[in-house]
Every structure is written in C-alpha cells, then in structure tokens.
C-alpha atoms as a PDB file:
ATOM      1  CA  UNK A   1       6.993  -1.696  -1.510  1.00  0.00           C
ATOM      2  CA  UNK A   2       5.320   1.558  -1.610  1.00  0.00           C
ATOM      3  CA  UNK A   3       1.700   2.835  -0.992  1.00  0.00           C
ATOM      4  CA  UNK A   4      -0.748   4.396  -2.754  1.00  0.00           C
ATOM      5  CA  UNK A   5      -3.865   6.075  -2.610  1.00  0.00           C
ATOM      6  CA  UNK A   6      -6.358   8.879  -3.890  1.00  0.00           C
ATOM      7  CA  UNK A   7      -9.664   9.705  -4.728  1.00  0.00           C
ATOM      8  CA  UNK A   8     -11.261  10.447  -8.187  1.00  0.00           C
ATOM      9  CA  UNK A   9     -14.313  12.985  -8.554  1.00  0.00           C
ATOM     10  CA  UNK A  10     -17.104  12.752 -11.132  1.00  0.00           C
ATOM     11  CA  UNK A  11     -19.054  14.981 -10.425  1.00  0.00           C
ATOM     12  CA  UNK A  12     -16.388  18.131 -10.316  1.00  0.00           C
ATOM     13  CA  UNK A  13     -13.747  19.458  -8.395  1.00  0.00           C
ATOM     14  CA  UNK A  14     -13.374  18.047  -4.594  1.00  0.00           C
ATOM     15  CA  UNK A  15     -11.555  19.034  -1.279  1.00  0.00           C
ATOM     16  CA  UNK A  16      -9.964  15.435  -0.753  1.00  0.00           C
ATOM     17  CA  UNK A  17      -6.303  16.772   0.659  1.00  0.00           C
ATOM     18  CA  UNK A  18      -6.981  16.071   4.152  1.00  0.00           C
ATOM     19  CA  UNK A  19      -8.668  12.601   3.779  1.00  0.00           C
ATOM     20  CA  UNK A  20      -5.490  11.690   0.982  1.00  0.00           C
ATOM     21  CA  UNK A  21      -3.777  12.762   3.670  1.00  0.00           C
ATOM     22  CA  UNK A  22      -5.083  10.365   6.304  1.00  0.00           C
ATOM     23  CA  UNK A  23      -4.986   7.464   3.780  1.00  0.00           C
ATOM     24  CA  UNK A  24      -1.620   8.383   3.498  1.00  0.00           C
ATOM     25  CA  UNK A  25      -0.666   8.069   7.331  1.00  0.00           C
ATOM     26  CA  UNK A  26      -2.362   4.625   6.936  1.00  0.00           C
ATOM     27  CA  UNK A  27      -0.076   3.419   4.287  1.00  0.00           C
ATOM     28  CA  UNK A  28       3.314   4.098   6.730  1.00  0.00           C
ATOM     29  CA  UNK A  29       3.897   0.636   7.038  1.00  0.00           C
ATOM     30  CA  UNK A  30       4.352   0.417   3.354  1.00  0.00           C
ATOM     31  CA  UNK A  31       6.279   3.060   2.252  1.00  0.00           C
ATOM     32  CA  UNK A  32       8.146   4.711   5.842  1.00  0.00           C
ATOM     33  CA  UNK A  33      10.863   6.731   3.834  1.00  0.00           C
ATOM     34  CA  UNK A  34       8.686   9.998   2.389  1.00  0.00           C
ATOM     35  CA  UNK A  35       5.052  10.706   2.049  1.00  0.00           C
ATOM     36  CA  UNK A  36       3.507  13.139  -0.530  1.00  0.00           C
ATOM     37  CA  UNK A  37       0.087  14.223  -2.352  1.00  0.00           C
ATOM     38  CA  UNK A  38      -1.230  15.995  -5.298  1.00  0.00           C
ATOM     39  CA  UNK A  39      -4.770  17.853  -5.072  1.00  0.00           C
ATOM     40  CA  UNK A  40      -5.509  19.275  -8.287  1.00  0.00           C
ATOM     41  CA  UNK A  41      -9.412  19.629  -9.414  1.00  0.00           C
ATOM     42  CA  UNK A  42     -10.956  16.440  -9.193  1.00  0.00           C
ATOM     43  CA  UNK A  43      -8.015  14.172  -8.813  1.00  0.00           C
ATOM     44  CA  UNK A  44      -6.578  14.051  -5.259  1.00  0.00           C
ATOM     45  CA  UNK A  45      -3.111  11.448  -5.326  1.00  0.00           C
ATOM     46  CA  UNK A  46      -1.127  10.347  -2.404  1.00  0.00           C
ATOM     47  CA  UNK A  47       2.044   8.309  -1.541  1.00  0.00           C
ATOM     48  CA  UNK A  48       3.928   6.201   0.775  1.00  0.00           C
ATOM     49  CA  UNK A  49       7.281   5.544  -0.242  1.00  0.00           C
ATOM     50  CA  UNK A  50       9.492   2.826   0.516  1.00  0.00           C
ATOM     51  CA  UNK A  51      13.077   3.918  -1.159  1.00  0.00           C
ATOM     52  CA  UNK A  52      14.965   1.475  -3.102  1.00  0.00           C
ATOM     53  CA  UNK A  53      16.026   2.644  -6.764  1.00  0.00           C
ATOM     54  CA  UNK A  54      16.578   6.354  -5.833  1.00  0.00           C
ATOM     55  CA  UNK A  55      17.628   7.438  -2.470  1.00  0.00           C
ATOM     56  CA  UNK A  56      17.513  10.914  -3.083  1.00  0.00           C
ATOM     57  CA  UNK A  57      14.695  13.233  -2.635  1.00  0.00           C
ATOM     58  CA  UNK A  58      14.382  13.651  -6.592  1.00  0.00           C
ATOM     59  CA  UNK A  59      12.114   9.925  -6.123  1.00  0.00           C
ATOM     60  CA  UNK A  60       9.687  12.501  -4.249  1.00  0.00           C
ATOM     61  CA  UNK A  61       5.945  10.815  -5.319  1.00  0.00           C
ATOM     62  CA  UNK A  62       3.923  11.687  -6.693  1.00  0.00           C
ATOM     63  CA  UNK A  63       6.010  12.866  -9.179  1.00  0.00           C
ATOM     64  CA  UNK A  64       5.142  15.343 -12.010  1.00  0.00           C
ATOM     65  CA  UNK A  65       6.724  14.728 -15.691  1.00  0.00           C
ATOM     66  CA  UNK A  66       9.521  16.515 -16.823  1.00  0.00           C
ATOM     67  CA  UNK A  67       6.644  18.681 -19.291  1.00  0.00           C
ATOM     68  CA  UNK A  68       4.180  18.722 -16.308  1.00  0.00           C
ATOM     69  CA  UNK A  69       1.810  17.134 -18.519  1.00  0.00           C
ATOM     70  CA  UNK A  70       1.234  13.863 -16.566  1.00  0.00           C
ATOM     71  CA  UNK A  71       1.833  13.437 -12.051  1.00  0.00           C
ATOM     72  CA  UNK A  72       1.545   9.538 -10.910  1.00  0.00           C
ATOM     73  CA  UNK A  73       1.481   8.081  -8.265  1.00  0.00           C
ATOM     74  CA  UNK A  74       3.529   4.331  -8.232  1.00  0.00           C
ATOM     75  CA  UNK A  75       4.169   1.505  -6.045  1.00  0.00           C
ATOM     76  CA  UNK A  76       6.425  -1.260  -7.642  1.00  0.00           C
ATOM     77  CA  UNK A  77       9.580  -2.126  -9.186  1.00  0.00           C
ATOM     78  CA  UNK A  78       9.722  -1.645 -13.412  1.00  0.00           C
ATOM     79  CA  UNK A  79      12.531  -4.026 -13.799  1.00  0.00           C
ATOM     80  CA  UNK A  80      13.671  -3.015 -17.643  1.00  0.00           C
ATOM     81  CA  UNK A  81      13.350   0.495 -17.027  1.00  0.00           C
ATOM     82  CA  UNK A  82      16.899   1.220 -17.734  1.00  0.00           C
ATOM     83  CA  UNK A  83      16.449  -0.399 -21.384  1.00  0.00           C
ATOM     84  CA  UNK A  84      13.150   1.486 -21.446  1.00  0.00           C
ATOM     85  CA  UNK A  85      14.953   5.023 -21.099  1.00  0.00           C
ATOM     86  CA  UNK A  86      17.686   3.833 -23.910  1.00  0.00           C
ATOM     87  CA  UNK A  87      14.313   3.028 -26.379  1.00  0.00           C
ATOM     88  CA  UNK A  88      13.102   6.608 -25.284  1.00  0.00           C
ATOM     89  CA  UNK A  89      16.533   8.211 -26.015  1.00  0.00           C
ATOM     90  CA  UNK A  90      17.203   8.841 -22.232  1.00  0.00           C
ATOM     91  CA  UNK A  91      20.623   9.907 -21.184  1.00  0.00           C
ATOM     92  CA  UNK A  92      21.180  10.733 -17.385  1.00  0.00           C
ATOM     93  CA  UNK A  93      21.867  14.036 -17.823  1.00  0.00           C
ATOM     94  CA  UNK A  94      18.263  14.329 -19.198  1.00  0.00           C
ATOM     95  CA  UNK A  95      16.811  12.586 -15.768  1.00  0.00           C
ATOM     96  CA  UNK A  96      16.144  14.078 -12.425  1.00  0.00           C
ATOM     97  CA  UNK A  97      16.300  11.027 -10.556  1.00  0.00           C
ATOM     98  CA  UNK A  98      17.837   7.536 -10.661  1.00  0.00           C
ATOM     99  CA  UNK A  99      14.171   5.547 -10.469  1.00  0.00           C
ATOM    100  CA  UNK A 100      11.998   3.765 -12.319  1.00  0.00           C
ATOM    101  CA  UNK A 101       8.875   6.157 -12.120  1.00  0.00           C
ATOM    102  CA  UNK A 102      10.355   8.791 -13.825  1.00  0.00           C
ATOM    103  CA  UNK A 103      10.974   6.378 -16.769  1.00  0.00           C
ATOM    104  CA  UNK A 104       7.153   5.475 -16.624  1.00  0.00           C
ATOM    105  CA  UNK A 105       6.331   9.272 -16.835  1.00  0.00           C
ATOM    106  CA  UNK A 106       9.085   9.113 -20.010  1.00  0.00           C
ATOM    107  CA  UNK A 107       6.822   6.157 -21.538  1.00  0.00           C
ATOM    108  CA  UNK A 108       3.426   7.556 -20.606  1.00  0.00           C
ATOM    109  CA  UNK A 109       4.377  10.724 -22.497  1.00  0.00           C
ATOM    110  CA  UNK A 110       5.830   8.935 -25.249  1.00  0.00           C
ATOM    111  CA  UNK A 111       3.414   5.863 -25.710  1.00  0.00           C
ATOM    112  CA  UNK A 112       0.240   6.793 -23.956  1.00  0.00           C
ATOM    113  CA  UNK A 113      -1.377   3.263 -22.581  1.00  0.00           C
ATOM    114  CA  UNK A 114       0.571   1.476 -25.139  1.00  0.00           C
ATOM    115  CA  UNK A 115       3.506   1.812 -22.683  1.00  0.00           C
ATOM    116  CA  UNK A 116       1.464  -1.072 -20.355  1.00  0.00           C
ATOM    117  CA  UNK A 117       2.637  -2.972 -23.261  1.00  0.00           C
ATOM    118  CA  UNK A 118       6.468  -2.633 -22.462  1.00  0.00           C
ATOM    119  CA  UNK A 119       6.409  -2.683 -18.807  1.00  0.00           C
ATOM    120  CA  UNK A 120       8.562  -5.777 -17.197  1.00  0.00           C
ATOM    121  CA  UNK A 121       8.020  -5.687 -13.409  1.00  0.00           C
ATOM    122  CA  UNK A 122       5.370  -5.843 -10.832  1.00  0.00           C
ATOM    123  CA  UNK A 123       3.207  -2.834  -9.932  1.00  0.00           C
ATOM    124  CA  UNK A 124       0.336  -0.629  -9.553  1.00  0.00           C
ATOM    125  CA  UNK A 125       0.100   2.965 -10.063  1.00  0.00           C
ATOM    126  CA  UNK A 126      -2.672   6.072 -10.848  1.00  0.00           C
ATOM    127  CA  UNK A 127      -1.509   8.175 -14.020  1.00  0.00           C
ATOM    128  CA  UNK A 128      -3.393  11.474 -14.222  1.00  0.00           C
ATOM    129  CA  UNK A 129      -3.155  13.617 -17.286  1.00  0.00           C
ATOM    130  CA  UNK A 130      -2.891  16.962 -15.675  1.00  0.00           C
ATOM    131  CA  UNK A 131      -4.564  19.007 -18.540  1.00  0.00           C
ATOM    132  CA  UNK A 132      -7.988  17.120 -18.592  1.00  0.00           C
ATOM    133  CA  UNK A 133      -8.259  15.513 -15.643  1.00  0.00           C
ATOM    134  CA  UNK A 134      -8.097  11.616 -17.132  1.00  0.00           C
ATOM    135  CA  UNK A 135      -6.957   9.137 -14.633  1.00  0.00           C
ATOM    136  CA  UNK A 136      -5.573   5.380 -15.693  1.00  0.00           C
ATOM    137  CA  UNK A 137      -5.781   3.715 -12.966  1.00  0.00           C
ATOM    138  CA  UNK A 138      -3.000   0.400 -13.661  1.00  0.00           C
ATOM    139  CA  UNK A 139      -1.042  -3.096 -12.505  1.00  0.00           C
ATOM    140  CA  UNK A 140       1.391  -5.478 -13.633  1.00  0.00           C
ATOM    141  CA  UNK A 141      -0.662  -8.475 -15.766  1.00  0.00           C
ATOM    142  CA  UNK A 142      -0.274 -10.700 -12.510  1.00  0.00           C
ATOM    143  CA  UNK A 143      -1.462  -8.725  -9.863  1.00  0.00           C
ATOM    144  CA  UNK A 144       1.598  -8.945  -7.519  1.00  0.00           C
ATOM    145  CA  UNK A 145       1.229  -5.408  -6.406  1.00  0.00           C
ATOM    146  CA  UNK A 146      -2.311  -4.443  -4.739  1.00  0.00           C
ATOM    147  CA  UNK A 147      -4.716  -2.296  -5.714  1.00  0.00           C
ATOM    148  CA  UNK A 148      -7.881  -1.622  -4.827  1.00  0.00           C
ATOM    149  CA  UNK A 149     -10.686   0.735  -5.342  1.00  0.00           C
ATOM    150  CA  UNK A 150     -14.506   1.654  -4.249  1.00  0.00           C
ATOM    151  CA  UNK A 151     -17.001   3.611  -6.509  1.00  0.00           C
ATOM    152  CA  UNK A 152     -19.288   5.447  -4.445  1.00  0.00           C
ATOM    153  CA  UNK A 153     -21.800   8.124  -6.225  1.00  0.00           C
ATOM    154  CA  UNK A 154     -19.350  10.691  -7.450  1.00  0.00           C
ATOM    155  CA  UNK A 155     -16.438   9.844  -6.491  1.00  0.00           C
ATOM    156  CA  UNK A 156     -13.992   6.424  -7.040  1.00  0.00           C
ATOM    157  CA  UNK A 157     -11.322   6.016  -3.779  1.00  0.00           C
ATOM    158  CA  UNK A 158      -8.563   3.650  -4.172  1.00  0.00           C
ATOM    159  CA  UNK A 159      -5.523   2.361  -2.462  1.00  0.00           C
ATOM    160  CA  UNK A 160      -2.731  -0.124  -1.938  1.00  0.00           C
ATOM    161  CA  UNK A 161      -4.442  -1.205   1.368  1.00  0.00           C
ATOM    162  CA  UNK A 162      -7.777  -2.108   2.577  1.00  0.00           C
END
C-alpha cells in the first residue's frame, strides 16, 4: 500500500508544494518507506511509499519517464507488469528500477489511456503529461485501491485518504 495525493489547478499555475507536502505527512501510515512530490505549473503530485517490488531508491515516486514526458504518482500492485515490459520490448538493462510503475510510465508512453486496457492488478494513480499539463486521474475496474478527490472553484485535490 502506498499513498497518494495532489492538487490540480484550473485556473493557472499554483504554489501547492507545502500543502502536497502536508498531505503527504498525512499519508505516513500508508506508505512509511520514502515520501516525494512534484510541483510543476498547475499540477502539484505527492507520495507515500510503502516498498515492496523495488527496494531500491530507483522506486523514488513520483517518478518521471525515462523521456521525461509523463511523472505519476501510483499506489498499487500491476500484477502482469513483467509480461507488460516483454509486449513493450523491455529488457532490464533498459529499466531503472525493478517496479511496476516504471512499466506503467513504459505503457502510458506507448499506449496512451489504452494502456487502462492491459492493466491486471489493483490500483490508483495520477498520470500527468508534463508538456501540457493533462492529468488522468485512474483505478483498477474494482476499486480495491482508494481514491478520492474534491473540486473546489479552480482547483481539484485528491488523495488516497480522507
């Protein structure tokens, strides 16, 4: 189990770092192993994480895509992403860490939303096209993993946690 949090502007460019950051310190009981955030114009992303699949600090969230085109923030398990990296043509020496949510980041590149359609597992994440400032935010088709978010004039906040 991770955490995960942010908050979206509409109306332009906000100064959310500190608040992500204080969502953030709620979400320790989630994710106790690393925390991180992403401000960049008017997407602000933060993370708890709970380390199971990658150890190592290369499963630092949120992560940034290999191209830098794409940063997400995840909590969940993608269970086939080992057979998702051989469709994508994925060796390990092409990987910088041994997790799932750089294989999502692989698929999101590759397949845009279509990727939703190939995902086996439980989760919730934010994707955030870096270059535009489009965010998807996403779950698995049951709901296992929470997620839940609050429009409120210009801006949408959302979270793991109440």
């Amino acid at each position: 189990m991770c955490g995960i949090c942010g908050i979206i502007r509409f109306g332009g460019q906000g100064d959310d770092l500190a608040v992500v950051r204080a969502m953030t310190r709620a979400l320790v009981p989630r994710g106790p192993d690393d925390e991180g955030t992403h401000g960049e114009g008017a997407v602000t992303l933060g993370n708890r994480r709970l380390a199971i699949l990658d150890l190592s600090p290369a499963g630092h969230m949120p992560m940034t895509s290999a191209s830098g085109r794409h940063v997400v923030t995840f909590n969940g398990e993608i269970y086939n992403h080992r057979e998702l990296a051989r469709e994508l043509g994925l060796g390990a020496d092409e990987l910088r860490s041994h997790g799932d949510t750089e294989i999502l980041l692989h698929a999101w590149e590759r397949w845009g939303e279509g990727a939703l359609d190939r995902l086996v597992g439980q989760f919730a994440f934010a994707m955030c096209e870096r270059a535009t400032g489009r965010v998807w935010l996403a779950r698995d088709r049951f709901g296992e993993k929470p997620l839940y978010y609050h429009r409120d004039g210009d801006a949408l906040t959302f979270a793991s946690s109440l």
